[in-house]
N, C-alpha and C. Protein backbone atom coordinates (compact mmCIF):
# COMPACT_ATOMS: atom_id res chain seq x y z
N UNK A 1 4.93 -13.14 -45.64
CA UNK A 1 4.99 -14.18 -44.62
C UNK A 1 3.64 -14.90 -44.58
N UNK A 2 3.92 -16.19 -44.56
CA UNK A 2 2.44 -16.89 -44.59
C UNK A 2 2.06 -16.85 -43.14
N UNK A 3 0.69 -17.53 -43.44
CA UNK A 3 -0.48 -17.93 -41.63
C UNK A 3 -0.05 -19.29 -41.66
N UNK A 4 -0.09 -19.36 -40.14
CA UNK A 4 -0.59 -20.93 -40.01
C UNK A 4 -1.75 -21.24 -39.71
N UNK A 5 -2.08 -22.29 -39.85
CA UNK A 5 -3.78 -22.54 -39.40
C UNK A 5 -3.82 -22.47 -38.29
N UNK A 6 -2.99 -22.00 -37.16
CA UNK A 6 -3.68 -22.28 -35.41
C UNK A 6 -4.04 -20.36 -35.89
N UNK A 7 -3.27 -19.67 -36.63
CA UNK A 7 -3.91 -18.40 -36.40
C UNK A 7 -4.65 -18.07 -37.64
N UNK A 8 -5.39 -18.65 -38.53
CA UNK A 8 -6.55 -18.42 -38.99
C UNK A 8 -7.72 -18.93 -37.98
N UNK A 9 -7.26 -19.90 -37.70
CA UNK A 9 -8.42 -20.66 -36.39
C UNK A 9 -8.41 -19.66 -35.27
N UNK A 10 -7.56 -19.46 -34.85
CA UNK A 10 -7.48 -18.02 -33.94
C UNK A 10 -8.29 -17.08 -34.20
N UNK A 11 -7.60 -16.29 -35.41
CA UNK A 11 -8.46 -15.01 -35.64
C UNK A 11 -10.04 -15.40 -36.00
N UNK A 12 -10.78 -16.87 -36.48
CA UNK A 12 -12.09 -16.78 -36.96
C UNK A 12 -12.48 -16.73 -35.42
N UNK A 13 -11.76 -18.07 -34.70
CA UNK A 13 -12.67 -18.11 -33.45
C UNK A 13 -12.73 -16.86 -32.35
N UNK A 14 -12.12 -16.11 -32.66
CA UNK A 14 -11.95 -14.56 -31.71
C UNK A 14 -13.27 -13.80 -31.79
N UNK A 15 -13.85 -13.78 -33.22
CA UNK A 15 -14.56 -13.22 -33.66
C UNK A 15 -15.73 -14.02 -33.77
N UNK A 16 -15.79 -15.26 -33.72
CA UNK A 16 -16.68 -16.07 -33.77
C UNK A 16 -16.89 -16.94 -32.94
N UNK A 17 -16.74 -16.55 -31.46
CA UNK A 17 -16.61 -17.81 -30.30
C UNK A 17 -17.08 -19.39 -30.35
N UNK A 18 -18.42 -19.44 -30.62
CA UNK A 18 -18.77 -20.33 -31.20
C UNK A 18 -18.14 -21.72 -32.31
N UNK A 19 -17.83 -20.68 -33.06
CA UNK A 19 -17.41 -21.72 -34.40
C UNK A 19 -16.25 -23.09 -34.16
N UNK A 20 -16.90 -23.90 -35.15
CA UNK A 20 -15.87 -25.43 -34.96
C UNK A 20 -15.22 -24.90 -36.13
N UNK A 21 -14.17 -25.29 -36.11
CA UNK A 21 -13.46 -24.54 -36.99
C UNK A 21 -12.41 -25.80 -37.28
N UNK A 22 -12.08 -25.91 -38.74
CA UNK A 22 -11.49 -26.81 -39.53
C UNK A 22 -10.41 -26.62 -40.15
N UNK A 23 -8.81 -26.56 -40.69
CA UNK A 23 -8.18 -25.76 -41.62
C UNK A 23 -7.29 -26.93 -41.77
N UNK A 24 -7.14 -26.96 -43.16
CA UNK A 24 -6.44 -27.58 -44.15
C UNK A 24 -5.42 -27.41 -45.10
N UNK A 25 -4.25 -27.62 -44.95
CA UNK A 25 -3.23 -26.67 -45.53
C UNK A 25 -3.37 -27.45 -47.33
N UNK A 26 -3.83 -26.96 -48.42
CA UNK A 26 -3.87 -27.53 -49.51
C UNK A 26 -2.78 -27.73 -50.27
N UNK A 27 -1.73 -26.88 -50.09
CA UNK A 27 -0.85 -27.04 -50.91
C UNK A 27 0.00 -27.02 -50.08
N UNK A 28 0.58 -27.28 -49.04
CA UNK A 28 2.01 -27.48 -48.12
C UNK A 28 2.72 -25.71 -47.96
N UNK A 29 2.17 -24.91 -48.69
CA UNK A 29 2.65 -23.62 -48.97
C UNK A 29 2.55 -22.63 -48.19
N UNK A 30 1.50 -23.43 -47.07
CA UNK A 30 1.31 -21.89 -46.01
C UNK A 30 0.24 -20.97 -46.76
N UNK A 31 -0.24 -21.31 -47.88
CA UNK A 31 -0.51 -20.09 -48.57
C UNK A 31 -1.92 -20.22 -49.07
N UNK A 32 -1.93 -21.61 -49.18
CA UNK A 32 -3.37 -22.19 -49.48
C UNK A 32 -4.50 -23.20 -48.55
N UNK A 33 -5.23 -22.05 -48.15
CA UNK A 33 -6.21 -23.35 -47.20
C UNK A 33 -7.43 -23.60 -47.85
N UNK A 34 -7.97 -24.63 -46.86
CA UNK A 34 -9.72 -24.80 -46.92
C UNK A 34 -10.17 -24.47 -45.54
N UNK A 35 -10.84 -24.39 -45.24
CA UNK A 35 -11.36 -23.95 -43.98
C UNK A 35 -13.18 -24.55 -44.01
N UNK A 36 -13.42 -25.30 -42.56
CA UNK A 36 -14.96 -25.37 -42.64
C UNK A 36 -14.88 -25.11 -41.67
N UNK A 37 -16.01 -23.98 -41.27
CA UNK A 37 -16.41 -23.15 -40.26
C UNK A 37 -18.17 -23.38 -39.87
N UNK A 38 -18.20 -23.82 -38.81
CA UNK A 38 -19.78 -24.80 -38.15
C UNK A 38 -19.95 -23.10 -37.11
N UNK A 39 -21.41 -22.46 -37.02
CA UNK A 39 -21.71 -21.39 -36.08
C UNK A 39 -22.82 -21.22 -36.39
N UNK A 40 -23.15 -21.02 -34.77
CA UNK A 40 -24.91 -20.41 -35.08
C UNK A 40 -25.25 -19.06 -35.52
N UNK A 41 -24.24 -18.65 -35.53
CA UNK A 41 -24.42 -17.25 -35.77
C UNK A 41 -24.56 -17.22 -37.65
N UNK A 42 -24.21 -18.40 -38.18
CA UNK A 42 -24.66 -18.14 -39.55
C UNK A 42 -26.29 -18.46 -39.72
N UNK A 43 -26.70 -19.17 -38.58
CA UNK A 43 -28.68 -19.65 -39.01
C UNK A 43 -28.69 -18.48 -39.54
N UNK A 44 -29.47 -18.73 -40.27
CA UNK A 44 -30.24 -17.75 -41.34
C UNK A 44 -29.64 -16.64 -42.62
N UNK A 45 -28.59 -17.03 -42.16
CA UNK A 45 -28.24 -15.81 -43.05
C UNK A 45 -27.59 -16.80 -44.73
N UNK A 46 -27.49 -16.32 -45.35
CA UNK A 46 -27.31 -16.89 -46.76
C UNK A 46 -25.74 -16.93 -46.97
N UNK A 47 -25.44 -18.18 -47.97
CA UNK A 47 -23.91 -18.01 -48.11
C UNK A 47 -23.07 -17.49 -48.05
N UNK A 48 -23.34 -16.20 -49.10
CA UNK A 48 -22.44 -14.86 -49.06
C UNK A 48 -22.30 -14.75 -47.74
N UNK A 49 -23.17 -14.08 -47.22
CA UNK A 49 -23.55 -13.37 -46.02
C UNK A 49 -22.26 -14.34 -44.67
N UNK A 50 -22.03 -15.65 -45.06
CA UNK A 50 -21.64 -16.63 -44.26
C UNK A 50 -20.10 -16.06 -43.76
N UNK A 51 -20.08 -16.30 -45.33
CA UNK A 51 -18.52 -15.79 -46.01
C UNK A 51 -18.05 -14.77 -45.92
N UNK A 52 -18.79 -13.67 -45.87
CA UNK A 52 -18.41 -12.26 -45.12
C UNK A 52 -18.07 -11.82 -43.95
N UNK A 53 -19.05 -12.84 -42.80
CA UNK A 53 -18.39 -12.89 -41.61
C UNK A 53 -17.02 -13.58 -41.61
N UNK A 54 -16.69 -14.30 -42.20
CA UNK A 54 -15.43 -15.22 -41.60
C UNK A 54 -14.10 -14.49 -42.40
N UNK A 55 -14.80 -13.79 -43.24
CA UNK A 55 -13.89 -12.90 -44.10
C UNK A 55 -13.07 -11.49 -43.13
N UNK A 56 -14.26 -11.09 -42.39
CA UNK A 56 -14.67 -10.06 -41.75
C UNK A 56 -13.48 -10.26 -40.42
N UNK A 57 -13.79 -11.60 -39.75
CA UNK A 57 -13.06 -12.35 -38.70
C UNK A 57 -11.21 -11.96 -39.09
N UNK A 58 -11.35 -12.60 -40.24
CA UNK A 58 -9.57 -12.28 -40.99
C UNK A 58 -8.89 -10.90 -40.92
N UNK A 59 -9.68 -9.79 -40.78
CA UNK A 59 -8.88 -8.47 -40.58
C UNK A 59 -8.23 -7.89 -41.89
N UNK A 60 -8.71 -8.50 -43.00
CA UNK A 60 -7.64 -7.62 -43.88
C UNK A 60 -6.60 -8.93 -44.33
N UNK A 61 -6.69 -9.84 -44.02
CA UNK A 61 -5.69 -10.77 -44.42
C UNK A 61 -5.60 -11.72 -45.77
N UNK A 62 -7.27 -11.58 -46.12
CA UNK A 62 -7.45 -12.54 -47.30
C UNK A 62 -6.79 -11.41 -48.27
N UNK A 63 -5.93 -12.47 -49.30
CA UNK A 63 -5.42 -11.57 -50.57
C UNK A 63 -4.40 -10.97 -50.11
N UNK A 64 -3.62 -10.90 -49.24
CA UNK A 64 -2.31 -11.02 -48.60
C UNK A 64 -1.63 -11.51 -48.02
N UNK A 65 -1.94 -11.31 -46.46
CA UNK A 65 -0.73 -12.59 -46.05
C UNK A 65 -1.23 -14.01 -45.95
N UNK A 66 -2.62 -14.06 -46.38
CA UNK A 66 -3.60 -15.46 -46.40
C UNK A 66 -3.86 -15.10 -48.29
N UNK A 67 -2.76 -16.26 -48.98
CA UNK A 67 -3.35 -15.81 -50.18
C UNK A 67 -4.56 -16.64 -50.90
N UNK A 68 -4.87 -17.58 -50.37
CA UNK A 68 -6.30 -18.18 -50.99
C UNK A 68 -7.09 -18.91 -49.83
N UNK A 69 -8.14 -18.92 -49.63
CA UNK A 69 -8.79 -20.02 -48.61
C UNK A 69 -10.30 -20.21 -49.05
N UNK A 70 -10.54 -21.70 -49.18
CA UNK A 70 -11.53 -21.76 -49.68
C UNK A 70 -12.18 -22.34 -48.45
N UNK A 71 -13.21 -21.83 -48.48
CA UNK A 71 -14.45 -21.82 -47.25
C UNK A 71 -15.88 -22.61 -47.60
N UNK A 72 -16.43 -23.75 -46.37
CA UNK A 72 -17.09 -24.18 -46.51
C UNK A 72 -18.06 -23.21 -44.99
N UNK A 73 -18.99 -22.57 -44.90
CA UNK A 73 -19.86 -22.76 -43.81
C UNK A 73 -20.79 -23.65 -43.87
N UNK A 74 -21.58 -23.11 -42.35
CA UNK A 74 -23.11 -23.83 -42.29
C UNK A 74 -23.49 -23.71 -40.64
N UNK A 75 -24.16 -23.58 -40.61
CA UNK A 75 -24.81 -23.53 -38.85
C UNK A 75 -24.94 -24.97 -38.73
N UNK A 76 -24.94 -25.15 -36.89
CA UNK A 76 -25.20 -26.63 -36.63
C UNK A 76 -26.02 -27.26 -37.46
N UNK A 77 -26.05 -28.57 -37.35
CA UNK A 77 -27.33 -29.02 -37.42
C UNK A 77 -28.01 -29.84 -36.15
């Protein structure tokens, strides 16, 4: 069963109160997003590191019932 984007946006912003949060369905499939995720909680920390939180946020979902999402972060500016 696919996500919809109100509950990827859900589950990041649960975990990430903060975040502006963006989602883009790429292929009409339910199956493929983009996601840009804006939080202060990324200052400082390095890409990976970005991507792990928002990964982290998902519960287990990337590579199953979320099968691809490509992620842009970045803290305000």
């Amino acid at each position: 069963m696919a996500m919809s984007p109100a509950e990827i946006e859900a589950l990041i912003k649960a975990s990430i109160p903060d975040a502006q949060v963006t989602i883009e369905d790429l292929a009409g499939d339910g199956d493929h997003y983009a996601a840009t995720v804006i939080s202060e909680a990324f200052r400082g920390k390095s890409r990976v590191q970005q991507h792990q939180i928002v990964y982290a946020a998902l519960q287990g979902r990337m590579g199953g019932v979320l099968h691809a999402l490509a992620l842009q972060t970045s803290a305000p500016t």
